[in-house]
C-alpha atoms as a PDB file:
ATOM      1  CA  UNK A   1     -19.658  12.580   1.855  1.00  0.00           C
ATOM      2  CA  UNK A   2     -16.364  14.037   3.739  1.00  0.00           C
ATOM      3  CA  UNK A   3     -15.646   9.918   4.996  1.00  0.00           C
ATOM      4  CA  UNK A   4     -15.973   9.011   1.120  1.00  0.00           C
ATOM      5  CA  UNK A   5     -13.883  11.392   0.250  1.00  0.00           C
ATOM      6  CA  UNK A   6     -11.350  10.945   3.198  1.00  0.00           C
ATOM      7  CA  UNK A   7     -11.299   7.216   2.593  1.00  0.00           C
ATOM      8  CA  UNK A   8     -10.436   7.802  -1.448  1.00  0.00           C
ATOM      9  CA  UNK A   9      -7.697   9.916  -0.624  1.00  0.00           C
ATOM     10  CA  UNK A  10      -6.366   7.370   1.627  1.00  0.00           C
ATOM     11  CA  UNK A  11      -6.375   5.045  -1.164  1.00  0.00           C
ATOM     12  CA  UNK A  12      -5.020   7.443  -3.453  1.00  0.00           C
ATOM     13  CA  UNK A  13      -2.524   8.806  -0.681  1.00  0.00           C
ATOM     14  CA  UNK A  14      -0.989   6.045   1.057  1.00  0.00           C
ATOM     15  CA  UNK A  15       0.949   6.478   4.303  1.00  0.00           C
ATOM     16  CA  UNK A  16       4.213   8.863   4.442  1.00  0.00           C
ATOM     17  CA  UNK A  17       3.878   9.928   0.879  1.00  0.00           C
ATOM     18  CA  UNK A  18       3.522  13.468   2.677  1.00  0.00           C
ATOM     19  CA  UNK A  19       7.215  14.586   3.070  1.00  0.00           C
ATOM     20  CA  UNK A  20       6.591  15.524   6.827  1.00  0.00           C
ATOM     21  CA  UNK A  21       4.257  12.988   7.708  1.00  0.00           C
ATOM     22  CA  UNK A  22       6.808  10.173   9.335  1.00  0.00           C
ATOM     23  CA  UNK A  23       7.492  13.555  11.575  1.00  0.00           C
ATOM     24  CA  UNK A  24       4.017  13.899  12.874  1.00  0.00           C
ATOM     25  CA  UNK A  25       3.937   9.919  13.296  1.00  0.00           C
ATOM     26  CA  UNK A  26       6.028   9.845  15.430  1.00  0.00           C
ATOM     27  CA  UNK A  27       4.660  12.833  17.321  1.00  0.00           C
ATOM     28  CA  UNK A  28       1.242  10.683  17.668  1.00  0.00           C
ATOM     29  CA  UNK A  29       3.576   7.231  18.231  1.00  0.00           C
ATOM     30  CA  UNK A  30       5.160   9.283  21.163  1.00  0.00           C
ATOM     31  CA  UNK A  31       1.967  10.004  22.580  1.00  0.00           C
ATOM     32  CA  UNK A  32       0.343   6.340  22.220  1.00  0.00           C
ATOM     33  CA  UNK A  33       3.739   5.175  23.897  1.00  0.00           C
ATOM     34  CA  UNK A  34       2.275   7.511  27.136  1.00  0.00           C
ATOM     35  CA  UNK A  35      -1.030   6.011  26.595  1.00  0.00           C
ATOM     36  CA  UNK A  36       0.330   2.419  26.923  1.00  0.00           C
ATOM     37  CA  UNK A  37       2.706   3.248  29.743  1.00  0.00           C
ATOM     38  CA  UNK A  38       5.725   2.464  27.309  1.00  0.00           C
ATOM     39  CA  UNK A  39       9.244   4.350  27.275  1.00  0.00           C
ATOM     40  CA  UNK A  40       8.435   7.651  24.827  1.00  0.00           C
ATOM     41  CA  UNK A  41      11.898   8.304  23.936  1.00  0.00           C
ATOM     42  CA  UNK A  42      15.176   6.569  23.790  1.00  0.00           C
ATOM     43  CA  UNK A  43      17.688   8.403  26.097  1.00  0.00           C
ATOM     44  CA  UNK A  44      19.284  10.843  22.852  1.00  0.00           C
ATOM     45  CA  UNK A  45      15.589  11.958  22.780  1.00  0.00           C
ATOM     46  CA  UNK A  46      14.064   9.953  19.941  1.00  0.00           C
ATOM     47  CA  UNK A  47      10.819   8.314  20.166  1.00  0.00           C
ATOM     48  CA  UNK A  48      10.693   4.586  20.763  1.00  0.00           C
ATOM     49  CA  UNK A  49       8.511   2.529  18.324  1.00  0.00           C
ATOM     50  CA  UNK A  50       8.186  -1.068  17.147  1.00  0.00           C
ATOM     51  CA  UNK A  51      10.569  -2.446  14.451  1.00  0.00           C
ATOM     52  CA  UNK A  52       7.667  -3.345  12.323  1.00  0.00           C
ATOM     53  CA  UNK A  53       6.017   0.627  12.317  1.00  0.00           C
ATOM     54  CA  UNK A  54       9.562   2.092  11.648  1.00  0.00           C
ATOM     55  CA  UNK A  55       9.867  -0.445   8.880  1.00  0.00           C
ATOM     56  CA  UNK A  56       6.775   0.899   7.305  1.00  0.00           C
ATOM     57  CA  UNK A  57       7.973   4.595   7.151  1.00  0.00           C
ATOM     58  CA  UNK A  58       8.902   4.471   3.783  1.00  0.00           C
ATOM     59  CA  UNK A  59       8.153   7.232   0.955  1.00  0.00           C
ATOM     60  CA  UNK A  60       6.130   5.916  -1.679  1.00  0.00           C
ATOM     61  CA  UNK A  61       6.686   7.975  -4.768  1.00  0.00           C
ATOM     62  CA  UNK A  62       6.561   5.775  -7.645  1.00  0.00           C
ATOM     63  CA  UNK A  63       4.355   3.060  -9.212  1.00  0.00           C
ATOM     64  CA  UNK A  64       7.237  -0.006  -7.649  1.00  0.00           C
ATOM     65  CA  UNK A  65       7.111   1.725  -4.110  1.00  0.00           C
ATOM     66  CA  UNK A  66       2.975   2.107  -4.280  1.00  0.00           C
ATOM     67  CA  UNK A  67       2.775  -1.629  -5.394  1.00  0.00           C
ATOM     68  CA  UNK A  68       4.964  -2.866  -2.588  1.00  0.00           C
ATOM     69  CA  UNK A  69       3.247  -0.805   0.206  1.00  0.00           C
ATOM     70  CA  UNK A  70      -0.125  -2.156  -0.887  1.00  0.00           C
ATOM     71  CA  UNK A  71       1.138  -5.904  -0.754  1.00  0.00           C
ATOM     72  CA  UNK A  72       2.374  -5.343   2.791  1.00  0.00           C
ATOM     73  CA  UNK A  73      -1.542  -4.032   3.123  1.00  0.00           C
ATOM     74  CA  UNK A  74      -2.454  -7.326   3.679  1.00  0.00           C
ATOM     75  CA  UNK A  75       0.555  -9.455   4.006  1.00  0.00           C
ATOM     76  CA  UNK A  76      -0.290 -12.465   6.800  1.00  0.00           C
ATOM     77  CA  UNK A  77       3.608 -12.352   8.449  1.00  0.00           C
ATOM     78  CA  UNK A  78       3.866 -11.945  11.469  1.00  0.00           C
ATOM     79  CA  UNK A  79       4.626  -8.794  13.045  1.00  0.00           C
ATOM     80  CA  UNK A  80       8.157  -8.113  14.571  1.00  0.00           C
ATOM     81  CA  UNK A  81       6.922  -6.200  18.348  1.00  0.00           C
ATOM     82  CA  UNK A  82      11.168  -5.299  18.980  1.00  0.00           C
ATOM     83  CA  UNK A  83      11.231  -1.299  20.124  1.00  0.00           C
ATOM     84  CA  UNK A  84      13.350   0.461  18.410  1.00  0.00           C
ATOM     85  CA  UNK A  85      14.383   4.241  17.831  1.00  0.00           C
ATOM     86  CA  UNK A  86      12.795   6.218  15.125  1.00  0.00           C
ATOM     87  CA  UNK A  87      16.281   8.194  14.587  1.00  0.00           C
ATOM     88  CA  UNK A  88      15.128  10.730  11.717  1.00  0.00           C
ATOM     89  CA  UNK A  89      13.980  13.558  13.755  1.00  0.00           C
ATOM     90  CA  UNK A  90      14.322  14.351  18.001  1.00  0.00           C
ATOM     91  CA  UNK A  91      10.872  13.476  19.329  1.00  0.00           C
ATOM     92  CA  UNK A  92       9.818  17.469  20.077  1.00  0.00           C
ATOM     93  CA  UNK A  93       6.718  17.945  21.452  1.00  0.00           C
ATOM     94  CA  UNK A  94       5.969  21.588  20.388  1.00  0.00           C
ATOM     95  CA  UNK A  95       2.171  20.754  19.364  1.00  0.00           C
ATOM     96  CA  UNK A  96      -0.394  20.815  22.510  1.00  0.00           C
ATOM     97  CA  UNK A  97      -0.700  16.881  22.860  1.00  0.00           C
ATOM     98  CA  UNK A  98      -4.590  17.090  21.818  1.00  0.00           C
ATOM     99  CA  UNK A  99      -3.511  17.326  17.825  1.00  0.00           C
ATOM    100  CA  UNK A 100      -2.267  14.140  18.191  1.00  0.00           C
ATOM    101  CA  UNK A 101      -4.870  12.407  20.441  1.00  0.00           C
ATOM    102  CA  UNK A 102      -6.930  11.127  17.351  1.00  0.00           C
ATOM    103  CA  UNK A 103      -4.266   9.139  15.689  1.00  0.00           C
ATOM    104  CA  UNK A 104      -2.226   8.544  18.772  1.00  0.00           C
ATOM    105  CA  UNK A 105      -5.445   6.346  19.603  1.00  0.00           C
ATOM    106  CA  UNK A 106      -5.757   4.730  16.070  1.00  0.00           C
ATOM    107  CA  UNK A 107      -2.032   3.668  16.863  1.00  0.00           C
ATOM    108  CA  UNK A 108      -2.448   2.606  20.146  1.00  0.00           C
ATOM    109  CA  UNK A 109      -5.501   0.278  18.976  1.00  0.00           C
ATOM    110  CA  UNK A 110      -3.073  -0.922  15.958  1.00  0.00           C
ATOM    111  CA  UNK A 111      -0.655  -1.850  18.022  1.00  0.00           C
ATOM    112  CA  UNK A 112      -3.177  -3.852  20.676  1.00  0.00           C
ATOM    113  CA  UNK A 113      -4.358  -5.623  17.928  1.00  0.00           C
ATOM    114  CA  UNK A 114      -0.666  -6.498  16.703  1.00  0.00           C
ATOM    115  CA  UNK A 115      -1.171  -4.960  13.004  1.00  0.00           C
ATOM    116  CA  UNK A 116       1.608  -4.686  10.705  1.00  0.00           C
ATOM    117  CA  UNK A 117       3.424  -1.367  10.086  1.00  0.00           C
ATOM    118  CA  UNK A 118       1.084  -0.458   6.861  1.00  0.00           C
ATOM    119  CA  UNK A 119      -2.339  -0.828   8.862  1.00  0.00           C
ATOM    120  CA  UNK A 120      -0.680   0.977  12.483  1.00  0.00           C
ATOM    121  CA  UNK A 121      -0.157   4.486   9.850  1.00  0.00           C
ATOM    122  CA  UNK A 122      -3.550   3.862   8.124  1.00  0.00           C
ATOM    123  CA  UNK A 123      -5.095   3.447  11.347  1.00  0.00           C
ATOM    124  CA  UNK A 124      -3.633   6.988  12.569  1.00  0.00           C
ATOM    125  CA  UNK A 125      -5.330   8.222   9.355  1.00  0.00           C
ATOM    126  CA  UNK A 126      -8.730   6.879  10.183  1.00  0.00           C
ATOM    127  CA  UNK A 127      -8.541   8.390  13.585  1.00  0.00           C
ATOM    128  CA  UNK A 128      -7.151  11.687  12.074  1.00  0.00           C
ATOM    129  CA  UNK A 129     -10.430  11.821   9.678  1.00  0.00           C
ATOM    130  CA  UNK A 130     -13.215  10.601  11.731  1.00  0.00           C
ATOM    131  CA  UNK A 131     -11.876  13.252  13.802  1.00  0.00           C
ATOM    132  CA  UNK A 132     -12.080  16.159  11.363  1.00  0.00           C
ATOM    133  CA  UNK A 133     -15.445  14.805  10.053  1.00  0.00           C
ATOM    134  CA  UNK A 134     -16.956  14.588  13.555  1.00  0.00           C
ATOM    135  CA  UNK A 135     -15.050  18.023  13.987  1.00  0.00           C
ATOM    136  CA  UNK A 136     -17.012  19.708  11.198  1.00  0.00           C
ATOM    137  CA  UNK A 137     -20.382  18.053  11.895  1.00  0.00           C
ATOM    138  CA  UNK A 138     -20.556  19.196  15.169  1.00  0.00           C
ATOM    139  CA  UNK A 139     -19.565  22.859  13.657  1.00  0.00           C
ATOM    140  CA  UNK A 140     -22.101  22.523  11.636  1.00  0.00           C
ATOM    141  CA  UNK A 141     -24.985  21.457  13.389  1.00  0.00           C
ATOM    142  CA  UNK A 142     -24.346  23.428  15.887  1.00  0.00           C
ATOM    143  CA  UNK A 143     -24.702  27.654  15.554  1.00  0.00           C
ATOM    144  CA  UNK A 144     -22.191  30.161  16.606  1.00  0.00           C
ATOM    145  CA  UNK A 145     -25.124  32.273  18.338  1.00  0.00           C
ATOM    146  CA  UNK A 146     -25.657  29.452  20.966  1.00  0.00           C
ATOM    147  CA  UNK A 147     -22.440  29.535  22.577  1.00  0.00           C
END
């Protein structure tokens, strides 16, 4: 029930309509740039990321924006793998790095698979909820007494 729920709000929801979201995107993209052996951040401090995800970081408030981030959903061009700096906010790493494990993978798998900006931030989702839903069905399966 949580996944069908998840998923709807992701539908709902799409990507950076969360005014600090791009923030913790690029905490996770900082992270999946260790995981790949890539350069984290540029030498002012800002985390590296592709063209193409930077690109996608844009607020979608209104019915023109949702419409336009939806037909990227599933646009066929190809996607632009330059590295650039995400220059909106110093990469900071004041989270332990396992908050961002979950969609620091779903990005790192996004960007194997060379998916465009749109599907790298839903993927980060994904990761993000199957990770809360395992989360909580491990909590609840499992008693407080037996630990």
């Amino acid at each position: 029930m949580l996944l069908i729920i998840g998923i709807m709000y992701q539908l709902v929801l799409p990507a950076f309509s969360a005014p600090d979201e791009d923030t913790h995107f690029a905490s996770a993209y900082r992270l999946s740039n260790r995981m790949m052996k890539k350069q984290e951040t540029d030498a002012k401090g800002y985390t590296v990321m592709r063209e193409e995800d930077r690109k996608g970081q844009t607020y979608t408030y209104g019915e023109k924006e949702f419409a336009g981030y939806y037909r990227k959903m599933f646009s066929t061009e190809k996607v632009d793998s330059q590295t650039v700096s995400y220059t909106r906010k110093k990469a900071e790493q004041t989270v332990p790095f396992p908050v961002y494990l979950a969609p620091a993978c779903g990005i790192t798998i996004a960007r194997l698979l060379h998916w465009n900006g749109v599907w790298t931030a839903y993927s980060a989702r994904i990761f993000s909820l199957l990770f809360v839903a395992l989360s909580g069905a491990v909590s609840y399966r499992i008693p407080l007494y037996q630990f």
